[in-house]
C-alpha atoms as a PDB file:
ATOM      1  CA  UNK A   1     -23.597  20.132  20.840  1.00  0.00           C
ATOM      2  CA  UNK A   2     -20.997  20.684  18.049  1.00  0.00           C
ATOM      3  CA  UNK A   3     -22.167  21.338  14.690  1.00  0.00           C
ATOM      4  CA  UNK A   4     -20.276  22.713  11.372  1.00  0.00           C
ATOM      5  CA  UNK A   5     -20.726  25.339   9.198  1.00  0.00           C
ATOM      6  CA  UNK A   6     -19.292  25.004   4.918  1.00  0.00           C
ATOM      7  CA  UNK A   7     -19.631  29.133   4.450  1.00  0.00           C
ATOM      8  CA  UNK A   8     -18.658  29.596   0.830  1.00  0.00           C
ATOM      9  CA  UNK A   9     -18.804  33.005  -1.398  1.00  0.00           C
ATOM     10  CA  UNK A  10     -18.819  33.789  -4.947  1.00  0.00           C
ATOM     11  CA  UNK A  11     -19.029  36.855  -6.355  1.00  0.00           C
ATOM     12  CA  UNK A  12     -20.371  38.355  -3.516  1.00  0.00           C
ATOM     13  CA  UNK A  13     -23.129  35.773  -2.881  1.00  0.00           C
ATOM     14  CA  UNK A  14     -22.683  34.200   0.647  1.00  0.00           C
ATOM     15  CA  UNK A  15     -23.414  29.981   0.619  1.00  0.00           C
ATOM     16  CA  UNK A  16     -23.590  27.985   3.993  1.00  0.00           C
ATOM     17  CA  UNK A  17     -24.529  24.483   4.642  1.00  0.00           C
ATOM     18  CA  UNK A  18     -24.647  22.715   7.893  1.00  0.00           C
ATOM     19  CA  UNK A  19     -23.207  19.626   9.144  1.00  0.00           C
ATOM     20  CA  UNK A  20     -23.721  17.393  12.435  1.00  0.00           C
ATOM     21  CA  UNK A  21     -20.214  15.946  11.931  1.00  0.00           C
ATOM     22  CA  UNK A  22     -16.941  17.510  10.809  1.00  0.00           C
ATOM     23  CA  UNK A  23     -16.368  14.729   8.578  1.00  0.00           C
ATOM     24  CA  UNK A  24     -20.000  15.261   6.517  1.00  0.00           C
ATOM     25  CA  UNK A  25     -18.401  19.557   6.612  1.00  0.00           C
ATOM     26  CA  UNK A  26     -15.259  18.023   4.839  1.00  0.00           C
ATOM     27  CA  UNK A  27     -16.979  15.894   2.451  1.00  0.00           C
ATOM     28  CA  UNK A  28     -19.739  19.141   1.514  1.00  0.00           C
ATOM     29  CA  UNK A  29     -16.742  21.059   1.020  1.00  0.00           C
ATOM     30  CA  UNK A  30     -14.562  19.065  -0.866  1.00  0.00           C
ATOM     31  CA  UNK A  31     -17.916  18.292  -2.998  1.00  0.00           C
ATOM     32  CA  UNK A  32     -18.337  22.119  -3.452  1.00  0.00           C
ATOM     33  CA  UNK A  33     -14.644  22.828  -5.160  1.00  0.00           C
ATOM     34  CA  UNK A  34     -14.386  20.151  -6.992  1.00  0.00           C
ATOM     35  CA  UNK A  35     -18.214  22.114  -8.832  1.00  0.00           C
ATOM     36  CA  UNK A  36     -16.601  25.014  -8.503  1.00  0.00           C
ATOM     37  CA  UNK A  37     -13.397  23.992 -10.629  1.00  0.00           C
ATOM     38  CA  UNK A  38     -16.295  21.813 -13.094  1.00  0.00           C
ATOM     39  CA  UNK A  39     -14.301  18.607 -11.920  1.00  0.00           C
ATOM     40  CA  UNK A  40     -16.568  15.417 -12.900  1.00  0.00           C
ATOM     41  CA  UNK A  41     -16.721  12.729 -10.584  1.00  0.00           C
ATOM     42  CA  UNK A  42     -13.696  10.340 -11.933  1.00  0.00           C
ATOM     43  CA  UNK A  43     -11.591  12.596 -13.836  1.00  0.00           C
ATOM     44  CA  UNK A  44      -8.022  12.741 -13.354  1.00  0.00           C
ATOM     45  CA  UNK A  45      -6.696  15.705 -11.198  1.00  0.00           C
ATOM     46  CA  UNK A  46      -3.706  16.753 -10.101  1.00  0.00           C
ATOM     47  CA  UNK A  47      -2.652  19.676  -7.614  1.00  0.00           C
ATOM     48  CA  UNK A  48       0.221  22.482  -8.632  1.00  0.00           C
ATOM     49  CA  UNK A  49       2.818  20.671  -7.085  1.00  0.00           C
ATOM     50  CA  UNK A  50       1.426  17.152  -9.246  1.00  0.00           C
ATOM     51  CA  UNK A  51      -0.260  15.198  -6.631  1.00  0.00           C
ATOM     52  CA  UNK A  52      -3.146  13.354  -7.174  1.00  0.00           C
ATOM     53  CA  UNK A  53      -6.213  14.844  -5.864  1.00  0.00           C
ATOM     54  CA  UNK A  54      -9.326  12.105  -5.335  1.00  0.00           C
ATOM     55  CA  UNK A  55     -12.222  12.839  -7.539  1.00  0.00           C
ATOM     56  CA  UNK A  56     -14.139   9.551  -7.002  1.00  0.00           C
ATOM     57  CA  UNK A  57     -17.333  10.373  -4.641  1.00  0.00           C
ATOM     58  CA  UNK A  58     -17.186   6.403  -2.937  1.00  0.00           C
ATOM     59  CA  UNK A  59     -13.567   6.994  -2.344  1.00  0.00           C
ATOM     60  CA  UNK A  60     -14.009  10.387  -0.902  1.00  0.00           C
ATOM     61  CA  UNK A  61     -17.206   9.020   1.430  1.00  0.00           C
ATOM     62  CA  UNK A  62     -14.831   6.255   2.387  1.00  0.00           C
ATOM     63  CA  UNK A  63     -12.045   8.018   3.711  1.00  0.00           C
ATOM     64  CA  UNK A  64     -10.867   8.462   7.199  1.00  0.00           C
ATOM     65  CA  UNK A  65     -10.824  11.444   9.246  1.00  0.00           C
ATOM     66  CA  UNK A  66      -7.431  12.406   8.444  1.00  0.00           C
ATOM     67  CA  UNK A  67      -7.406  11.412   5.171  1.00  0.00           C
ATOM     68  CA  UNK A  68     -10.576  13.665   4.485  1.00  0.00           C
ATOM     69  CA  UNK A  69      -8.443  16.193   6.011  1.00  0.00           C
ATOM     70  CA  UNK A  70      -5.096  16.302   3.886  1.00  0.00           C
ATOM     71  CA  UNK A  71      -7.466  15.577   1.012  1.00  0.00           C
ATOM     72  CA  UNK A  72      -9.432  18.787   2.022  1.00  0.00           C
ATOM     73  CA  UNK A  73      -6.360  21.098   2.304  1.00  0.00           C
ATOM     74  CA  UNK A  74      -5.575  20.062  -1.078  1.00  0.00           C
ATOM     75  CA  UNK A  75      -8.571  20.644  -2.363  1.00  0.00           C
ATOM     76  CA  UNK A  76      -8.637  24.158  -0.920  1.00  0.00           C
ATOM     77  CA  UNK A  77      -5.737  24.849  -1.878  1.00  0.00           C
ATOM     78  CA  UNK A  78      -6.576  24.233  -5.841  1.00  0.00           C
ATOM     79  CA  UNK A  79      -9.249  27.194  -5.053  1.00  0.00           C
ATOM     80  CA  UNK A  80      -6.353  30.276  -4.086  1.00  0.00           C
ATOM     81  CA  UNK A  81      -6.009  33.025  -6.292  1.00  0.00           C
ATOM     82  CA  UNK A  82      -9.325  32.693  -8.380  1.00  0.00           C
ATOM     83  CA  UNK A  83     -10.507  35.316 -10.264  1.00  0.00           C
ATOM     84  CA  UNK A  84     -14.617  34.653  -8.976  1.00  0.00           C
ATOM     85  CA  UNK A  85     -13.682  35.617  -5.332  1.00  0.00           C
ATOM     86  CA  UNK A  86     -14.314  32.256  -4.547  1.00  0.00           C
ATOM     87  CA  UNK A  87     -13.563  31.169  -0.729  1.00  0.00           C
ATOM     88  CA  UNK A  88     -14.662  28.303   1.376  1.00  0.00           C
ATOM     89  CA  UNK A  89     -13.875  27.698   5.133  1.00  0.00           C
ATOM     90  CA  UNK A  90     -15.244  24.875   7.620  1.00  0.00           C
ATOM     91  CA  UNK A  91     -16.336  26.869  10.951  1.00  0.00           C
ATOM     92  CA  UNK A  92     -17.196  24.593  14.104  1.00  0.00           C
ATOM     93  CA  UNK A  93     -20.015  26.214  15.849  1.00  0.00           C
ATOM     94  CA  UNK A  94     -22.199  24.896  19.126  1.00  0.00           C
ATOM     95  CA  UNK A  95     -25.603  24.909  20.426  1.00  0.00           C
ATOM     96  CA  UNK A  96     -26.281  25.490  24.023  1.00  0.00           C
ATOM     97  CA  UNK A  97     -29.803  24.566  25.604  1.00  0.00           C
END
């Protein structure tokens, strides 16, 4: 059985929630930066390069696989170079019987 890990640190201090689907890991995580960067639900954002990023929790819940997934890597993305040591990764794991 597949399950996913959303392993975060901050300042040193290690943060992991689990997940029975990859989509709930993506959803967690994208959930996670946007507290991180103190984005409230519904206000505009906008990555580097000036794309919309989603910050509408229905919307986000809504999504599709792959759209959870481009909207992921752009959240991530928002969360290089930060001065709080701030990193996130999704890590598929399994259980065995």
């Amino acid at each position: 059985m597949n399950f996913w890990n959303v392993a975060s640190t901050m300042e040193g201090e290690l943060f992991v929630s689990t997940h029975l689907t990859e989509r709930g890991a993506m959803k967690a995580a994208i959930f996670d930066i946007m507290d991180f960067l103190c984005v409230d639900y519904g206000d505009p954002r906008s990555t580097y390069k000036n794309v919309p990023l989603c910050t509408d929790p229905e919307t986000i819940k809504a999504m599709t696989d792959d759209e959870l997934l481009i909207e992921f890597r752009m959240w991530a993305e928002e969360t290089w170079d930060n001065d709080s040591g701030f990193n996130l990764e999704i890590v598929r794991s399994q259980l065995a019987a």
